[in-house]
N, C-alpha and C. Protein backbone atom coordinates (compact mmCIF):
# COMPACT_ATOMS: atom_id res chain seq x y z
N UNK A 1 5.76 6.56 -9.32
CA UNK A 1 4.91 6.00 -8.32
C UNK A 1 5.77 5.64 -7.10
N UNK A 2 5.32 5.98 -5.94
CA UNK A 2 5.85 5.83 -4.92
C UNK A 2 5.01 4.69 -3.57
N UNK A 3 6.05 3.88 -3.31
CA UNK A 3 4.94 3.17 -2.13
C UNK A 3 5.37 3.40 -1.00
N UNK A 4 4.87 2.89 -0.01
CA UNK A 4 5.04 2.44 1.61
C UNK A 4 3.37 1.66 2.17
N UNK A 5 4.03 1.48 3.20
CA UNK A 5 2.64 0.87 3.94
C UNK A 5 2.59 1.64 5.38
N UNK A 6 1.14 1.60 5.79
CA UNK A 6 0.71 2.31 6.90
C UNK A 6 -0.07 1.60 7.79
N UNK A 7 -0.37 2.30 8.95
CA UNK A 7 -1.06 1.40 9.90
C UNK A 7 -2.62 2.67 10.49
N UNK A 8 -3.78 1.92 10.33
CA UNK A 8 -4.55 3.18 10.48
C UNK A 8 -5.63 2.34 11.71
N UNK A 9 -5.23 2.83 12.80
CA UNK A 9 -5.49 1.82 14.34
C UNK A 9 -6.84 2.17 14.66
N UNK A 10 -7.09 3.40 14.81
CA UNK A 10 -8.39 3.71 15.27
C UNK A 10 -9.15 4.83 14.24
N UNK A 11 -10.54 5.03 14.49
CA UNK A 11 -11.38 6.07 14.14
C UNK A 11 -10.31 7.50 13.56
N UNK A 12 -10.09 7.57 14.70
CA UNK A 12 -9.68 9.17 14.71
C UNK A 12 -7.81 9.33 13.70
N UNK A 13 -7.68 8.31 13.71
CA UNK A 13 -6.24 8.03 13.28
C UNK A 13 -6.84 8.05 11.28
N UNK A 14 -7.79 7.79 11.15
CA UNK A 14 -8.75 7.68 9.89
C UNK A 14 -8.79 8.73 9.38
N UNK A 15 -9.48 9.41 11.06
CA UNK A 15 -9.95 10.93 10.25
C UNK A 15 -8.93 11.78 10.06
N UNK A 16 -7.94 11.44 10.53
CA UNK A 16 -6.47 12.54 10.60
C UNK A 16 -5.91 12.01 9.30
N UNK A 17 -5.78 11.26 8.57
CA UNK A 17 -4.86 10.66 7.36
C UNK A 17 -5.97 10.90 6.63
N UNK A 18 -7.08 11.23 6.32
CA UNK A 18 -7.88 11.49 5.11
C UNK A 18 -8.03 13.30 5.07
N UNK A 19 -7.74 13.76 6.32
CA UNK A 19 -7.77 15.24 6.56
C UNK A 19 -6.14 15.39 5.62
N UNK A 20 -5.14 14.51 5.59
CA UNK A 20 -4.04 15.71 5.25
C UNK A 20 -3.79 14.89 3.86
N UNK A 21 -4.29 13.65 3.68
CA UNK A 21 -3.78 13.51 2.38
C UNK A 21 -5.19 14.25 1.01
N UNK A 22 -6.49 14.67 1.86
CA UNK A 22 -7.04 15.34 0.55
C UNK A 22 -6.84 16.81 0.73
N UNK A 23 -5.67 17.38 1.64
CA UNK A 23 -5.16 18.43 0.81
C UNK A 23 -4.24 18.66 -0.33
N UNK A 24 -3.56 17.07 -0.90
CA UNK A 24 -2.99 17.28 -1.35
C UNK A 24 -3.80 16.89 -3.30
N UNK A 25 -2.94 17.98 -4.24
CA UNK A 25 -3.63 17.05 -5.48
C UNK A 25 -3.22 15.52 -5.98
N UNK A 26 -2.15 15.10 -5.31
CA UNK A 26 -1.91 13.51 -5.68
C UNK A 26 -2.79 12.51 -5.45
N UNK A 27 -2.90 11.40 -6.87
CA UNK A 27 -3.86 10.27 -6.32
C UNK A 27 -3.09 9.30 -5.84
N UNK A 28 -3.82 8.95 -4.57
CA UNK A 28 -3.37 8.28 -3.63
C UNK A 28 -4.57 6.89 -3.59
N UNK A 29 -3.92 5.92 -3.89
CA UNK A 29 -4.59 4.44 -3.55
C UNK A 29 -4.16 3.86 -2.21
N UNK A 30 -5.28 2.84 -1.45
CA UNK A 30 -4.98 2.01 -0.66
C UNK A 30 -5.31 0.71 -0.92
N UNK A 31 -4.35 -0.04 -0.78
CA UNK A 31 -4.26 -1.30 -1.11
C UNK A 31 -4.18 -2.43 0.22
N UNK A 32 -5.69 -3.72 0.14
CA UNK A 32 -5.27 -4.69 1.24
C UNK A 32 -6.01 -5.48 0.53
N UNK A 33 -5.17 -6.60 0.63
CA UNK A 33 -5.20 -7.69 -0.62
C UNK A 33 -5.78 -7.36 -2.03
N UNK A 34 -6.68 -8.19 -2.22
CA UNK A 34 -6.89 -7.90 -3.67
C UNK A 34 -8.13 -6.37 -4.24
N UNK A 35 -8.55 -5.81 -2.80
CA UNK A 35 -9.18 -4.47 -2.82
C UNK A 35 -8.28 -3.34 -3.03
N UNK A 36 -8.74 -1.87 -3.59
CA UNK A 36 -8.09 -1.00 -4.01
C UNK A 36 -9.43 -0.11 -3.53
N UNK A 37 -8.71 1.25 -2.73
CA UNK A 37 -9.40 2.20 -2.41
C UNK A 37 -9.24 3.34 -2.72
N UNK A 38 -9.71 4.65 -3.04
CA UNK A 38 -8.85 5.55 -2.95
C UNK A 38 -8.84 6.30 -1.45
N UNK A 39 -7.90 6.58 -1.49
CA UNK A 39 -6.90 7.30 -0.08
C UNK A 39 -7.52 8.30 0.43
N UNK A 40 -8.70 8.96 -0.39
CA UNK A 40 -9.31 10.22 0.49
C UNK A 40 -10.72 9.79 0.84
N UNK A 41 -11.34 8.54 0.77
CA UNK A 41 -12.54 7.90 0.91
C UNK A 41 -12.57 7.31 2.59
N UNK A 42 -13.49 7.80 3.28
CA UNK A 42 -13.33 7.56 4.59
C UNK A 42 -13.94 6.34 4.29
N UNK A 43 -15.06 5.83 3.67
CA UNK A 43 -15.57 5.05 3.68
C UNK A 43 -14.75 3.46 2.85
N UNK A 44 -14.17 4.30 1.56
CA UNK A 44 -13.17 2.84 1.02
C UNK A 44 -12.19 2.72 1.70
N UNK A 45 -12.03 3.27 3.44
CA UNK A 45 -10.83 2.91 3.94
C UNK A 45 -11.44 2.36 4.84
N UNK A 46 -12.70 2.13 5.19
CA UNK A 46 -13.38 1.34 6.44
C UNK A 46 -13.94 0.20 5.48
N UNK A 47 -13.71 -0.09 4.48
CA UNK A 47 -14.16 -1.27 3.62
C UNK A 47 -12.86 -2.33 3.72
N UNK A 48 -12.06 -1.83 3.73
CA UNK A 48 -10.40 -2.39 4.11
C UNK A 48 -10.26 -3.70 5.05
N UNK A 49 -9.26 -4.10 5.32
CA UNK A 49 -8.57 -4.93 6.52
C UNK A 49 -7.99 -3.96 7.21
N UNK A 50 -8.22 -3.58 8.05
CA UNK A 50 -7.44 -2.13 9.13
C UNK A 50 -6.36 -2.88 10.24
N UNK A 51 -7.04 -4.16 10.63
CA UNK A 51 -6.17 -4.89 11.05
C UNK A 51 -4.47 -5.73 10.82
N UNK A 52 -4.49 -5.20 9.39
CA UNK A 52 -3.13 -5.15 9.06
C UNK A 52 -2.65 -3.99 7.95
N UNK A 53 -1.01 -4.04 8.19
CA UNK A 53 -0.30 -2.77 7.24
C UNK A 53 -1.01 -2.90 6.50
N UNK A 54 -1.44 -1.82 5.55
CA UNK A 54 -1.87 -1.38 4.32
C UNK A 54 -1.19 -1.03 3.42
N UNK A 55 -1.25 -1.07 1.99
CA UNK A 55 -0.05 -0.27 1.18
C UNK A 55 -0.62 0.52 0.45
N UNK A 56 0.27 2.06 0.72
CA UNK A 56 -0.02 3.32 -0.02
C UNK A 56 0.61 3.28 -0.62
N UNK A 57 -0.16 3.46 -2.21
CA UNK A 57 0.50 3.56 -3.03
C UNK A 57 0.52 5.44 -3.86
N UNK A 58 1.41 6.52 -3.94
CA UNK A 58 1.20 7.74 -4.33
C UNK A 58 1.71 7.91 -5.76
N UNK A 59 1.01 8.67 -6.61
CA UNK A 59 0.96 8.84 -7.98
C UNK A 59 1.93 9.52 -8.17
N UNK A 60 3.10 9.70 -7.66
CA UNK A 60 3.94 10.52 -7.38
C UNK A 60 5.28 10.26 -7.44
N UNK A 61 7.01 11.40 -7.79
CA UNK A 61 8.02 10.88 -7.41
C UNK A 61 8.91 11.82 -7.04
N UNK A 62 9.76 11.65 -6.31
CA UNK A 62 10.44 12.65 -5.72
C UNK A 62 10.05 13.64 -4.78
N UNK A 63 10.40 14.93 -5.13
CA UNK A 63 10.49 15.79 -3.90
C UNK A 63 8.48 15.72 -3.19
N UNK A 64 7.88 15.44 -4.72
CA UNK A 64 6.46 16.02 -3.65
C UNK A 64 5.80 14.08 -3.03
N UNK A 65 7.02 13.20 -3.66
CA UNK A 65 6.63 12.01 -2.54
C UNK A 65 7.35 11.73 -1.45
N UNK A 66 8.46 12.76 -1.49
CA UNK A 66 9.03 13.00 -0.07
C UNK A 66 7.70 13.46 0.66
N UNK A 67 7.57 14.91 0.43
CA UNK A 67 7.08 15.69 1.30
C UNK A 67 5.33 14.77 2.00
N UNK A 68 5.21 14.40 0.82
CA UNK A 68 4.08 13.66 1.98
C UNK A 68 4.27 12.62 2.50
N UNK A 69 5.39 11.74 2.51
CA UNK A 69 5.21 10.88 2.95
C UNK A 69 5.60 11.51 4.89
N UNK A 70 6.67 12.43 4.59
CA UNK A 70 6.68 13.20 5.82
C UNK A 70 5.74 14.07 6.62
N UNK A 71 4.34 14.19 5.59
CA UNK A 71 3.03 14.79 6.35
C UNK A 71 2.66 13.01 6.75
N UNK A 72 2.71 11.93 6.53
CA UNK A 72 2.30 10.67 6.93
C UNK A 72 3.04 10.16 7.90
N UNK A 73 3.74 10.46 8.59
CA UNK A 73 5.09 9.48 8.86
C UNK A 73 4.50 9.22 9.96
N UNK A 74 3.57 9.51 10.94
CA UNK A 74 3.13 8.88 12.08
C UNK A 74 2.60 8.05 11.46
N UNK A 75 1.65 7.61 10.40
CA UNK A 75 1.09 6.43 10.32
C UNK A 75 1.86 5.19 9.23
N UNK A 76 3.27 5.86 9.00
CA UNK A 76 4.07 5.07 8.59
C UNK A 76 4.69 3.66 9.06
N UNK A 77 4.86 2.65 8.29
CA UNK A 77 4.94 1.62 9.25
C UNK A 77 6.49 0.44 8.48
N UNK A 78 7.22 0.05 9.33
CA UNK A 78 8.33 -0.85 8.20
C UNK A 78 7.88 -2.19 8.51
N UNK A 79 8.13 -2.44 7.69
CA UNK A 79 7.91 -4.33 7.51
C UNK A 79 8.90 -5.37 7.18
């Protein structure tokens, strides 16, 4: 399992991070506080706090949680 946290600012920033993470087969959760979404749900990601980092969490390790986290890295965020 792999984490990071992200920042998802507007509409369109939504629709672009649900476009590239359901090409992938990994399950992907989003986490803000005590809610859990999954990562390809436009709608359990507008149920969220958008107003702060989020944490992605990917079912994943190594080379294929490299590679997406590098299809994410614009909405990557350090804390």
């Amino acid at each position: 399992m792999s984490t990071t946290y992200i920042r998802l600012s507007t509409i369109q920033d939504v629709r672009s991070f649900v476009e590239i993470v359901s090409l992938t087969d990994v399950e992907i959760d989003l986490s803000s506080g005590r809610y859990v979404v999954d990562a390809k749900s436009i709608m359990g990601i507008f149920s969220l706090d958008l107003l702060s980092p989020i944490k992605l969490t990917a079912h994943c390790d190594g080379d294929e949680a490299k590679h997406l986290f590098e299809q994410l890295s614009k909405f990557i965020v350090e804390l």
